[in-house]
Structure formats: structure tokens, C-alpha cells
C-alpha atoms as a PDB file:
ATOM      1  CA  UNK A   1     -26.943  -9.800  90.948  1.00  0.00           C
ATOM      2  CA  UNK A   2     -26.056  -7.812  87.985  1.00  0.00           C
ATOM      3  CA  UNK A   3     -22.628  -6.864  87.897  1.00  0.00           C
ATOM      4  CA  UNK A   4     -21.252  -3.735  85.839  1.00  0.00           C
ATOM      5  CA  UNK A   5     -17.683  -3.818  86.523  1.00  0.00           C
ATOM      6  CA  UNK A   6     -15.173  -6.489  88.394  1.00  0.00           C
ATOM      7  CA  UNK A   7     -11.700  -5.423  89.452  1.00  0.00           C
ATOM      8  CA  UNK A   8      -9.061  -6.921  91.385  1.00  0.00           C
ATOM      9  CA  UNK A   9      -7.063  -5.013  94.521  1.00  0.00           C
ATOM     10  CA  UNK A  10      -3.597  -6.088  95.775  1.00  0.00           C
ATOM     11  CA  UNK A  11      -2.852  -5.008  99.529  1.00  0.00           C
ATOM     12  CA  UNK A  12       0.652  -4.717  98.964  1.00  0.00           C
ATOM     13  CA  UNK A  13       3.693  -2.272 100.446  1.00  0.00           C
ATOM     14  CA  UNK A  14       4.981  -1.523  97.295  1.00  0.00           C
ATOM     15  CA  UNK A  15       2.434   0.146  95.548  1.00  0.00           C
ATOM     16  CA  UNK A  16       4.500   2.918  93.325  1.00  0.00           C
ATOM     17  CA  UNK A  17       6.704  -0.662  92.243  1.00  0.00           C
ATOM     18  CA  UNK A  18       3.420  -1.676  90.957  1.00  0.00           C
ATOM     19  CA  UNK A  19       2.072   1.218  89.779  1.00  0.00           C
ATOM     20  CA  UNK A  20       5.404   2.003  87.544  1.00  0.00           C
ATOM     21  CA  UNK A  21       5.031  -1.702  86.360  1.00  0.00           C
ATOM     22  CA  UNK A  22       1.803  -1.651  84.913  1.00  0.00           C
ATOM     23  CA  UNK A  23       2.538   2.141  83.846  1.00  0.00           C
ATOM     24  CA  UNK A  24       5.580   1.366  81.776  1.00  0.00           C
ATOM     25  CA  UNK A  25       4.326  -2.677  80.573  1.00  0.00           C
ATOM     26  CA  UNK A  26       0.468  -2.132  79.553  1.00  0.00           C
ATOM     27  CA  UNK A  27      -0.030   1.186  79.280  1.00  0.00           C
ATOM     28  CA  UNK A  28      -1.910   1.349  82.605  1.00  0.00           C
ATOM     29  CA  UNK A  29      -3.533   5.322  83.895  1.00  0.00           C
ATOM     30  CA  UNK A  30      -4.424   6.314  87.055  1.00  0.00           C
ATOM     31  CA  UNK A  31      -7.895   6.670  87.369  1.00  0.00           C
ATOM     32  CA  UNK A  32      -8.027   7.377  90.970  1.00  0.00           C
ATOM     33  CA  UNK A  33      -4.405   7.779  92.676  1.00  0.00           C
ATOM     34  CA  UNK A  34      -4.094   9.024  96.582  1.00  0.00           C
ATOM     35  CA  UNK A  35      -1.022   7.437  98.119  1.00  0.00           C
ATOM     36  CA  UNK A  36      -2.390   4.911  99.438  1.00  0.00           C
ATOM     37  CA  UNK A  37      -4.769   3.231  97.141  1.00  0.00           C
ATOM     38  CA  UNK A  38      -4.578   3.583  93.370  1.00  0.00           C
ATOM     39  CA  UNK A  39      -6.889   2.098  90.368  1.00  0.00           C
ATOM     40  CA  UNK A  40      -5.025   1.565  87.394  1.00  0.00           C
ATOM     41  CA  UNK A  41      -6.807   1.024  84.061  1.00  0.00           C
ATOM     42  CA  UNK A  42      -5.054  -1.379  81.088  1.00  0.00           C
ATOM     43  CA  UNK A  43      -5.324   0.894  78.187  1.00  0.00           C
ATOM     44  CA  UNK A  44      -7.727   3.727  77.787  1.00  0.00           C
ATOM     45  CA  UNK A  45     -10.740   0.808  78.342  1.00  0.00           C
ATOM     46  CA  UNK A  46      -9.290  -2.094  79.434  1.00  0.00           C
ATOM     47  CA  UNK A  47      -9.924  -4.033  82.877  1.00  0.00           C
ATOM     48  CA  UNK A  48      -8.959  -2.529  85.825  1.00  0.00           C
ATOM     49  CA  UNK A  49      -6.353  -3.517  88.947  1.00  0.00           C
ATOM     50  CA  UNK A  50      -5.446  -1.444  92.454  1.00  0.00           C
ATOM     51  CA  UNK A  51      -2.838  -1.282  94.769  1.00  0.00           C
ATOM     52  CA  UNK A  52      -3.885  -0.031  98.337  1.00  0.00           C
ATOM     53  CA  UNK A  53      -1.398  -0.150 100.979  1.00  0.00           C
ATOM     54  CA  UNK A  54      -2.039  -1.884 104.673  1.00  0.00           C
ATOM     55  CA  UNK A  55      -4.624   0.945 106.844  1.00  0.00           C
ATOM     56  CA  UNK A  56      -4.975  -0.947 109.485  1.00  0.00           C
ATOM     57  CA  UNK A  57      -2.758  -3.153 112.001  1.00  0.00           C
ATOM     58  CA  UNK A  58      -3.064  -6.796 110.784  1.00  0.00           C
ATOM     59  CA  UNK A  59      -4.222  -5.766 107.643  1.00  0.00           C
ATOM     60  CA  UNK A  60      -2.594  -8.966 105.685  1.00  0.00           C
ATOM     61  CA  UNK A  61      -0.413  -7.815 102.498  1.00  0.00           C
ATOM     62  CA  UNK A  62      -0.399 -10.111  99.185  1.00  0.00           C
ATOM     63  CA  UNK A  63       2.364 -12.663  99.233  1.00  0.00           C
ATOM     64  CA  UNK A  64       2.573 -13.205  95.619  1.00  0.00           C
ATOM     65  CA  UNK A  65       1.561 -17.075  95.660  1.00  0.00           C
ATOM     66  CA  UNK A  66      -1.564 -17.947  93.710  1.00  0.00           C
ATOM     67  CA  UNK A  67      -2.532 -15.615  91.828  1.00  0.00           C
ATOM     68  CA  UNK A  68      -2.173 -15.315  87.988  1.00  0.00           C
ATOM     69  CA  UNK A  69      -4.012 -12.459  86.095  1.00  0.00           C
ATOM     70  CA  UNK A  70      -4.716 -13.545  82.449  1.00  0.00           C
ATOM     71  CA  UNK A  71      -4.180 -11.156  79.651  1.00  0.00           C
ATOM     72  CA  UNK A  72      -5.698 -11.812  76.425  1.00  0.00           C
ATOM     73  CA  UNK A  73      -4.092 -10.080  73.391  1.00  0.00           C
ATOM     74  CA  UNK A  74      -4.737  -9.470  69.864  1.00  0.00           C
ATOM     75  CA  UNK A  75      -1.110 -10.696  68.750  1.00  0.00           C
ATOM     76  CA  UNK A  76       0.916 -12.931  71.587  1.00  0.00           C
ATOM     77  CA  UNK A  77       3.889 -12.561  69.550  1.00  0.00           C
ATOM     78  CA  UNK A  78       4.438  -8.947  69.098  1.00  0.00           C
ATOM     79  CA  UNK A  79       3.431  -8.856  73.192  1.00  0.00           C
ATOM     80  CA  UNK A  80       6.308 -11.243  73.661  1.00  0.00           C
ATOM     81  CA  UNK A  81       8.729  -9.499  71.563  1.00  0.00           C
ATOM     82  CA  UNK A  82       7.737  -5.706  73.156  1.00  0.00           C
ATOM     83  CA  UNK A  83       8.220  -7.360  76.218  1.00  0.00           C
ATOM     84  CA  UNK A  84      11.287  -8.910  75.419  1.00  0.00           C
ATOM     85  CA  UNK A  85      12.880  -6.049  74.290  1.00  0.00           C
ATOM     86  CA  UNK A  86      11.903  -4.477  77.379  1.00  0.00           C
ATOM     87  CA  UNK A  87      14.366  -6.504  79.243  1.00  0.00           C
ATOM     88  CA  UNK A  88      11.400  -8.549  81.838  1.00  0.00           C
ATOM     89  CA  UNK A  89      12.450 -12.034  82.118  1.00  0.00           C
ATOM     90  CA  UNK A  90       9.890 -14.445  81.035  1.00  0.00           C
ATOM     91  CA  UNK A  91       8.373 -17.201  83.929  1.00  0.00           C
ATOM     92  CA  UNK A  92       6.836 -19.561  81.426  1.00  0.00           C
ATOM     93  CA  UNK A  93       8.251 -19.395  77.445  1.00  0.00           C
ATOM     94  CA  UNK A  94       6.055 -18.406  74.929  1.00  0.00           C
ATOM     95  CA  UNK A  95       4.414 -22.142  73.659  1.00  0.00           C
ATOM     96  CA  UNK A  96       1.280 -23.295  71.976  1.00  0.00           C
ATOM     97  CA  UNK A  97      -1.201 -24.783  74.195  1.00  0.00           C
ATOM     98  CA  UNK A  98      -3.329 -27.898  73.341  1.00  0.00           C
ATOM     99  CA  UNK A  99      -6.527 -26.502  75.186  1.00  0.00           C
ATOM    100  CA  UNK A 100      -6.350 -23.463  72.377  1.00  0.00           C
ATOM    101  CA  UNK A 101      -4.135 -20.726  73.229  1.00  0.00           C
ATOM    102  CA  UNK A 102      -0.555 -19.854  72.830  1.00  0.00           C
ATOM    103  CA  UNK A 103       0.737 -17.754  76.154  1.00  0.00           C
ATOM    104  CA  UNK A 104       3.437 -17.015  78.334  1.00  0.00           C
ATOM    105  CA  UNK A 105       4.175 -15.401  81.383  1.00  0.00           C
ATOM    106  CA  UNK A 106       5.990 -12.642  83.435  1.00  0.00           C
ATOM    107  CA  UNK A 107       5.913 -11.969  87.109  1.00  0.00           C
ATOM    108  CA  UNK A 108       4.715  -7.868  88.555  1.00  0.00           C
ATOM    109  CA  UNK A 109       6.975  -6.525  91.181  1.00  0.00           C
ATOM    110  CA  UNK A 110       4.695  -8.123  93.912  1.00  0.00           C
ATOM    111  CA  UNK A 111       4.962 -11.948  92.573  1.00  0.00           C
ATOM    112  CA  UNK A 112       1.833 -12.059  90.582  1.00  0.00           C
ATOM    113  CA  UNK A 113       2.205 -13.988  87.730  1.00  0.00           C
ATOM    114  CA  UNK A 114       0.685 -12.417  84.881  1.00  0.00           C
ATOM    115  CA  UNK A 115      -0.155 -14.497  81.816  1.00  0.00           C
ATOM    116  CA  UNK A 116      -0.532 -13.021  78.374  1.00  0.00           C
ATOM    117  CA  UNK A 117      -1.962 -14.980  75.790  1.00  0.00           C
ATOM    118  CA  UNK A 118      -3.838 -14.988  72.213  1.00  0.00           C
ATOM    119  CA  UNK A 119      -6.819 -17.745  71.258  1.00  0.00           C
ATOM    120  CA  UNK A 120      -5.786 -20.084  68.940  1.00  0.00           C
ATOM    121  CA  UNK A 121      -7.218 -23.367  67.636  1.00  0.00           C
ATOM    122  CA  UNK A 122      -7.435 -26.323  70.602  1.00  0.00           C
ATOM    123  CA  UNK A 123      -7.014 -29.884  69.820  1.00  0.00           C
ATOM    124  CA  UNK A 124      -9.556 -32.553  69.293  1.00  0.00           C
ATOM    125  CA  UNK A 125      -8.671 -33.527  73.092  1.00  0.00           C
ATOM    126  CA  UNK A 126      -9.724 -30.447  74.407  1.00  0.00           C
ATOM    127  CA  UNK A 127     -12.299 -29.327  71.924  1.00  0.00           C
ATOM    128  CA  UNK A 128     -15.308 -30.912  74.023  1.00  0.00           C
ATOM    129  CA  UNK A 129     -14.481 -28.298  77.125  1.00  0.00           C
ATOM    130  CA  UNK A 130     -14.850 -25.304  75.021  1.00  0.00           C
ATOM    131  CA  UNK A 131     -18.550 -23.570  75.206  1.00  0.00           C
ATOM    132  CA  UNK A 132     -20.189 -22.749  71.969  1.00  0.00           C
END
């Protein structure tokens, strides 16, 4: 199978929460928006996530356990400060990790954590897991 493009949709109630979140936090547009479903793209090019609201009875809506959506940034730092300034309360501080990142986390209106992170060096323990 040869894949062109991967995305990730949330069945979720609050789906203008969501889309106002990643609106107002990364810059997210609409590229396809009709109530009940909408397609959000990071950035002009970035990845993209959607929202689509329960159609059917049963229809099982994300409970916000699970799930973390991984953000990799040029500069964690400025990220972290934007975002700070911003007012979102961080889950996880912003901390160098041994396996060769430095990250932190915030949570989206729906419970998805959402960590944002930028490459950096790992150490000799974790070195032998990275692929060339």
C-alpha cells in the first residue's frame, strides 16, 4: 500500500471547542468545514486532524484517554514560551529527555494530550534505538 496522506479524526461533541483550539494554538485552517465534520490543517502544510460529531446512534465519542499527538518543532522553547504566555496550563514541564528530545505537553479541549517537542542529542543509553 502506498500511502499519500495520514490524518487523524476525533468523534467528539465539542467540535467548535476544538476547532477554536487548534485555530488560536497552531495556526490550524479549515480545509473542509460543514458542521459536523471539519479538517483542520497545522500551518499552511502541516499534518492534518478532524473533528466530526456522532451521525449515528451509538456512534462512540473520544474519551480523551490514550491518545497523545506529537508535535515536532523547530524551537521547543519559543513553543513553550508562546504557549505560556497564552495562558494553557502545561501537563508535563518542559525537560530534556535522555532518549533525545526535549518536550512538554498540553491537553486540547477534548483530553488529548498533545506533546510538543524539538530533537536534541540522546544519551549513550538510548543511542542504540535510534535508526540511522
Amino acid at each position: 500500500m502506498k500511502t499519500s496522506q495520514l490524518s487523524t479524526c476525533f468523534c467528539t461533541e465539542d467540535i467548535d471547542a476544538c476547532k477554536d483550539f487548534y485555530k488560536k494554538y497552531f495556526a490550524a485552517k479549515p480545509v473542509f468545514d460543514c458542521g459536523w465534520y471539519v479538517t483542520l490543517r497545522i500551518d499552511q502544510d502541516g499534518p492534518e486532524i478532524s473533528f466530526i460529531q456522532p451521525q449515528q446512534e451509538g456512534m462512540l465519542t473520544f474519551s480523551g484517554a490514550g491518545v497523545t499527538l506529537n508535535f515536532k518543532v523547530h524551537d521547543v522553547d519559543a513553543e513553550h514560551a508562546r504557549l505560556t504566555r497564552e495562558g494553557l496550563e502545561m501537563a508535563m514541564p518542559l525537560e530534556d529527555h535522555p532518549w533525545g528530545d526535549r518536550g512538554f505537553s498540553i491537553k486540547d479541549p477534548i483530553g488529548n494530550s498533545i506533546y510538543i517537542y524539538s530533537d536534541r542529542e540522546p544519551s549513550g543509553e538510548f543511542k542504540q534505538y535510534h535508526a540511522e
